[in-house]
N, C-alpha and C. Protein backbone atom coordinates (compact mmCIF):
# COMPACT_ATOMS: atom_id res chain seq x y z
N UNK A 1 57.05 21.81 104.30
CA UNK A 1 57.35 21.82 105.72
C UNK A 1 56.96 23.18 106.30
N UNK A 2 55.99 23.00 107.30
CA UNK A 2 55.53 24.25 107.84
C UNK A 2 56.70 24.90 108.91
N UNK A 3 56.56 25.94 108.99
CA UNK A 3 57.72 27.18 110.40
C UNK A 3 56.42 26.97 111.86
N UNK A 4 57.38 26.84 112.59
CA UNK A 4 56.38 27.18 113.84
C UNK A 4 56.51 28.50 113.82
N UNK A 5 54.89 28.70 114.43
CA UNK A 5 54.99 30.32 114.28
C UNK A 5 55.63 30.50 115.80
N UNK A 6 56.59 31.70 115.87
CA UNK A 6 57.10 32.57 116.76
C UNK A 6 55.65 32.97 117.48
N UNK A 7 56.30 33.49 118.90
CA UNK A 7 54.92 34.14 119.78
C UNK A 7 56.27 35.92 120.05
N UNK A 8 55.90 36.49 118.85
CA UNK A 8 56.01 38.01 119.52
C UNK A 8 55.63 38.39 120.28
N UNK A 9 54.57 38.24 121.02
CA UNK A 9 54.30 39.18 121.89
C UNK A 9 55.21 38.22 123.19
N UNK A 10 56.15 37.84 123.40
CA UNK A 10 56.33 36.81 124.59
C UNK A 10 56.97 37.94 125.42
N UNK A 11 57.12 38.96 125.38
CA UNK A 11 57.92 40.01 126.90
C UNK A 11 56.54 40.74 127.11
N UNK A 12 56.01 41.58 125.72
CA UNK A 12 55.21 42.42 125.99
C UNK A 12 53.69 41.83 127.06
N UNK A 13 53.49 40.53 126.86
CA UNK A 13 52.59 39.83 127.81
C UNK A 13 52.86 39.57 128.90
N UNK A 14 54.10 39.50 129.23
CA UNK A 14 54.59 40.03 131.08
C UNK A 14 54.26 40.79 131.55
N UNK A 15 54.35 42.29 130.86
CA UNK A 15 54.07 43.23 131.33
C UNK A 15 52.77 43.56 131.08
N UNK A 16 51.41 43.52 130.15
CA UNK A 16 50.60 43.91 130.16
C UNK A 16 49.68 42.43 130.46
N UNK A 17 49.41 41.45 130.87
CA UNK A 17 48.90 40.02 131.70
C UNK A 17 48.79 40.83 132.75
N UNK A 18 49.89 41.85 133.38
CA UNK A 18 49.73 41.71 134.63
C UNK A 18 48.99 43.38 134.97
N UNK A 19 48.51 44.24 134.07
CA UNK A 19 48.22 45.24 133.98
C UNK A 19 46.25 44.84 134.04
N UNK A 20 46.17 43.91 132.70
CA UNK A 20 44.80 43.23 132.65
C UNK A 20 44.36 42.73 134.08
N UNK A 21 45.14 42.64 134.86
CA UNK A 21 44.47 41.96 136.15
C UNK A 21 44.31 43.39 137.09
N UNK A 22 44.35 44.72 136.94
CA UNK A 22 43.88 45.97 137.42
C UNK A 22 43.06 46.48 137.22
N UNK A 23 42.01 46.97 138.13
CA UNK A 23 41.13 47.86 137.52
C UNK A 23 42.15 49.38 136.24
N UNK A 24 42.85 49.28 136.39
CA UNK A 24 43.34 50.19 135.10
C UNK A 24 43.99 49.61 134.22
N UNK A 25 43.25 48.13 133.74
CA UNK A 25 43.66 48.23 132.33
C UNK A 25 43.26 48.98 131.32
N UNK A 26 41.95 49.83 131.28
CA UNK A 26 42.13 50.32 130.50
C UNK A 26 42.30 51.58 129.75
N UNK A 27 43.01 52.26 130.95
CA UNK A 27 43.76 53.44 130.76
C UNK A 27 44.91 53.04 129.75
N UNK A 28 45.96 52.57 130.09
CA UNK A 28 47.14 52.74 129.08
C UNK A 28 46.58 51.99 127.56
N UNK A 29 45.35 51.32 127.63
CA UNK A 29 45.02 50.70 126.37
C UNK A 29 44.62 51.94 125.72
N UNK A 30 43.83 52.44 126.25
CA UNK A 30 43.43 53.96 125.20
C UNK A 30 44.02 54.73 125.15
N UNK A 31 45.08 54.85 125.92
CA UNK A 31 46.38 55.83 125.29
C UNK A 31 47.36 54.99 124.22
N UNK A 32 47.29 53.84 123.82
CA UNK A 32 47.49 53.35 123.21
C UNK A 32 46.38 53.50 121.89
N UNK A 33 45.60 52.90 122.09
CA UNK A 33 44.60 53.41 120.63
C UNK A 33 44.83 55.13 120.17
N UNK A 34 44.71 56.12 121.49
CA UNK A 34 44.84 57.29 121.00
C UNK A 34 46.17 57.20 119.49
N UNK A 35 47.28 56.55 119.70
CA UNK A 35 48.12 56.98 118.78
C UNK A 35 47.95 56.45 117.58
N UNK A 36 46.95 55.41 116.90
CA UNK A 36 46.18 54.97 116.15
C UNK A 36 46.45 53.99 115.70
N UNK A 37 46.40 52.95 116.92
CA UNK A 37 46.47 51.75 116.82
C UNK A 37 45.29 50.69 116.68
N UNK A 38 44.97 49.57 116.20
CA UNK A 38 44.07 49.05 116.21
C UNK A 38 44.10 48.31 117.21
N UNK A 39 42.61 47.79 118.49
CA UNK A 39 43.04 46.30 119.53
C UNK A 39 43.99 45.59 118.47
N UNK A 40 43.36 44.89 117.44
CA UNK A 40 44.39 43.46 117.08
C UNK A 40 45.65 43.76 117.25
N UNK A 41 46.08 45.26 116.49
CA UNK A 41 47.31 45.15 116.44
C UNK A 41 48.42 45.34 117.58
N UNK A 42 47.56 45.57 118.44
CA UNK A 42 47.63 46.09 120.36
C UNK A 42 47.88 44.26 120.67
N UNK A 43 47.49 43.75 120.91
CA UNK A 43 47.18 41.99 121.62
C UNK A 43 47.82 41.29 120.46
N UNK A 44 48.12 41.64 118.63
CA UNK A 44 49.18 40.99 118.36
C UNK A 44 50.90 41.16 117.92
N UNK A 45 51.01 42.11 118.01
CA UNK A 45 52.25 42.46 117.73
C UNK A 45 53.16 43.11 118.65
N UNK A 46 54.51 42.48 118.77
CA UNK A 46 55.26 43.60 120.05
C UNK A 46 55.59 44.77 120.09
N UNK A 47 55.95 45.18 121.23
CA UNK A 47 55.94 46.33 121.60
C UNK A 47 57.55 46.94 121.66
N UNK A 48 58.37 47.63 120.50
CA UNK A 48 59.59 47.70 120.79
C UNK A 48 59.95 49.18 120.81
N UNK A 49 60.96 49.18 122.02
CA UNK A 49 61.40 50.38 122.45
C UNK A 49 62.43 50.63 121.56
N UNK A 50 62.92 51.93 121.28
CA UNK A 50 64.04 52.50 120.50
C UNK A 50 64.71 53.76 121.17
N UNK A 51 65.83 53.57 121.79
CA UNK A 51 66.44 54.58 122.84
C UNK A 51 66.89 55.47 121.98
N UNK A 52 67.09 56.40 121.93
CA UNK A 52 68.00 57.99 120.74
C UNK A 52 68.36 58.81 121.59
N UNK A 53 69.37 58.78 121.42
CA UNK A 53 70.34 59.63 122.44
C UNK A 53 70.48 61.34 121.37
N UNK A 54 69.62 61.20 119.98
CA UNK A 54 69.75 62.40 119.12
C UNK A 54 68.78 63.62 119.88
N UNK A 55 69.42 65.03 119.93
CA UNK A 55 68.91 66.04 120.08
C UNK A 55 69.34 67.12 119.03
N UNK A 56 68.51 68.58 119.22
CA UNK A 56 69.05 69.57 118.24
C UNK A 56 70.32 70.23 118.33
N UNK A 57 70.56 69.84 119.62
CA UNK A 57 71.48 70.74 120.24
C UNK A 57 73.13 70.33 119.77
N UNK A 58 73.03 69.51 120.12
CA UNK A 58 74.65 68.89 119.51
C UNK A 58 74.17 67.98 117.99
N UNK A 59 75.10 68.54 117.41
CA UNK A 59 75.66 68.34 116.28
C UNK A 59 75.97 66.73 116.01
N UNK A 60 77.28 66.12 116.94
CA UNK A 60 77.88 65.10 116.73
C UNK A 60 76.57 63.60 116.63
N UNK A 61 75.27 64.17 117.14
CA UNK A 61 74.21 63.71 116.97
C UNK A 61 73.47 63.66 115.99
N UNK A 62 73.78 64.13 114.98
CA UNK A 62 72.41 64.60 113.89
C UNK A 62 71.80 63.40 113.17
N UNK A 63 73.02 62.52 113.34
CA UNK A 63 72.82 61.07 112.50
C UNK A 63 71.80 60.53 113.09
N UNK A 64 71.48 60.20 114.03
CA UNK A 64 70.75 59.54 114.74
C UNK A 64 69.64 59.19 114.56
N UNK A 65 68.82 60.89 114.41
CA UNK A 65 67.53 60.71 113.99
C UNK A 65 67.15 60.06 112.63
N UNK A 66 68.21 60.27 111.78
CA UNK A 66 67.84 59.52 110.28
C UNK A 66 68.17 57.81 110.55
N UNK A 67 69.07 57.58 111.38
CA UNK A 67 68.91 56.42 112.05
C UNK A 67 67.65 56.01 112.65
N UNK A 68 66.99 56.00 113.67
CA UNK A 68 66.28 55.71 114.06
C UNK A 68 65.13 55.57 113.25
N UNK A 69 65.17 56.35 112.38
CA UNK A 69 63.64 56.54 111.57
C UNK A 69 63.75 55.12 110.67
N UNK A 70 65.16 54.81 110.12
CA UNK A 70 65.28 53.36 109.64
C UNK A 70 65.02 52.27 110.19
N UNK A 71 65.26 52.25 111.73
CA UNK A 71 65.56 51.10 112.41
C UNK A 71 63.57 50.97 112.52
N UNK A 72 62.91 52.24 112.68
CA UNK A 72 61.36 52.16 113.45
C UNK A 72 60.88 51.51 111.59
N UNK A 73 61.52 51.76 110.64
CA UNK A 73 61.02 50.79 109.43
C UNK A 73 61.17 49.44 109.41
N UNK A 74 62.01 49.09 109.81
CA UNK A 74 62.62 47.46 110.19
C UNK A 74 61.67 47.33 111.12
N UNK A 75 61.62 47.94 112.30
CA UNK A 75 60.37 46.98 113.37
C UNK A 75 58.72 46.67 112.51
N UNK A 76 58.94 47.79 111.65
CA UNK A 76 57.32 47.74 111.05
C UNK A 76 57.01 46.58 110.39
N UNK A 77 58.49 46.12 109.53
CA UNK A 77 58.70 45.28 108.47
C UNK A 77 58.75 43.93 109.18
N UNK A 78 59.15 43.88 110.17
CA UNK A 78 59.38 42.58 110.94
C UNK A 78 58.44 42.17 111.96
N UNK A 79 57.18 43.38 111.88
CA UNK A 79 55.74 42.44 112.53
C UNK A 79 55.37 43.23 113.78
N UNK A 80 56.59 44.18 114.08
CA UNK A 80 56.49 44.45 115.34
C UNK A 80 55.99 46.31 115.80
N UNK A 81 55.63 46.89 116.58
CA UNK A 81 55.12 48.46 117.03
C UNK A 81 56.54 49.13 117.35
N UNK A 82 57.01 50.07 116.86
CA UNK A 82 58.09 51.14 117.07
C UNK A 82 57.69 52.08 118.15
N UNK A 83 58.28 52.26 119.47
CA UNK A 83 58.43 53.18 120.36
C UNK A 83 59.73 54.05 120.26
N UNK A 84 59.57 55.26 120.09
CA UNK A 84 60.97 55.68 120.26
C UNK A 84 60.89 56.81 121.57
N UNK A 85 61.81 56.35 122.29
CA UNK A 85 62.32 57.21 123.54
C UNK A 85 63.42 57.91 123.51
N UNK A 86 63.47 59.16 124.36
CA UNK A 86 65.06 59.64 124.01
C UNK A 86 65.85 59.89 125.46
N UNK A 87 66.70 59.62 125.33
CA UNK A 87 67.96 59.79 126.90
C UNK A 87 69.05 60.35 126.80
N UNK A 88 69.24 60.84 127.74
CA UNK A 88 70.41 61.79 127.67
C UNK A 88 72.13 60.84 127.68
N UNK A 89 72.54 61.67 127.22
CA UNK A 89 73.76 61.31 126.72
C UNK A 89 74.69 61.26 127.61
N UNK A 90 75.53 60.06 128.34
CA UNK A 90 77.05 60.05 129.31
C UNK A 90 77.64 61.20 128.91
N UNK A 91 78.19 61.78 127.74
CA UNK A 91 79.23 62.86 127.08
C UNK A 91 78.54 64.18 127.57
N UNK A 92 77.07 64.57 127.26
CA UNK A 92 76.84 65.69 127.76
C UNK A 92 76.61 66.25 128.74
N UNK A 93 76.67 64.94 130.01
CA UNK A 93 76.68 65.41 131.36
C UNK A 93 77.65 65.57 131.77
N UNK A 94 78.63 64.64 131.58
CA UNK A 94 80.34 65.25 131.92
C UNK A 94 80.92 66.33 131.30
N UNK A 95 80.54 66.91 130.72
CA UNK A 95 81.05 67.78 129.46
C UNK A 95 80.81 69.26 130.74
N UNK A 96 79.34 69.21 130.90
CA UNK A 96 79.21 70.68 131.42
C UNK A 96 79.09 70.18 133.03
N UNK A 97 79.08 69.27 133.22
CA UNK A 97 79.16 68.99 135.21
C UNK A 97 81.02 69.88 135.14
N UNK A 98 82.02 69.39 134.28
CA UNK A 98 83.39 69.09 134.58
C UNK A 98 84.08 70.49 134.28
N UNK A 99 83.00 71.75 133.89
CA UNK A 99 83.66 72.56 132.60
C UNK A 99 84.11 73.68 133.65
């Protein structure tokens, strides 16, 4: 008994369907290859973001980054492109807005 195959790319083609219809698609594609990606693996595999709230600065953070570096192994393992982004933290803006 065969699996239907899944369509990963089903969000990331919302957003870049509608990029292909600009004269600048192909700016963000070659900033995409710049990081050394192949087309196929660009048009087949998704595109997943990873938020990290880890910096050097605080401590209560340090975990994070060894976190994240696991979780961007799991996306690799499961078919999909690891983005990691970082954002600032609710705690460290109240901390020094309040002090």
């Amino acid at each position: 008994m065969r699996q239907k195959e899944r369509d990963l790319k089903k969000r990331s083609k919302t957003i870049f369907e509608v990029i292909k219809k600009t004269p600048y698609y192909y700016a963000p594609l070659e900033f995409i290859k710049d990081l050394g990606l192949e087309e196929k693996d660009i048009n087949n595999k998704p595109f997943i973001g990873i938020a990290n709230t880890w910096n050097g600065l605080n401590q209560g953070r340090k975990h994070l980054n060894t976190l994240t570096k696991a979780v961007k192994y799991g996306i690799i393992e499961g078919g999909g492109i690891p983005f990691e982004f970082c954002v600032t933290s609710f705690i460290i803006y109240f901390k020094y807005r309040y002090k």
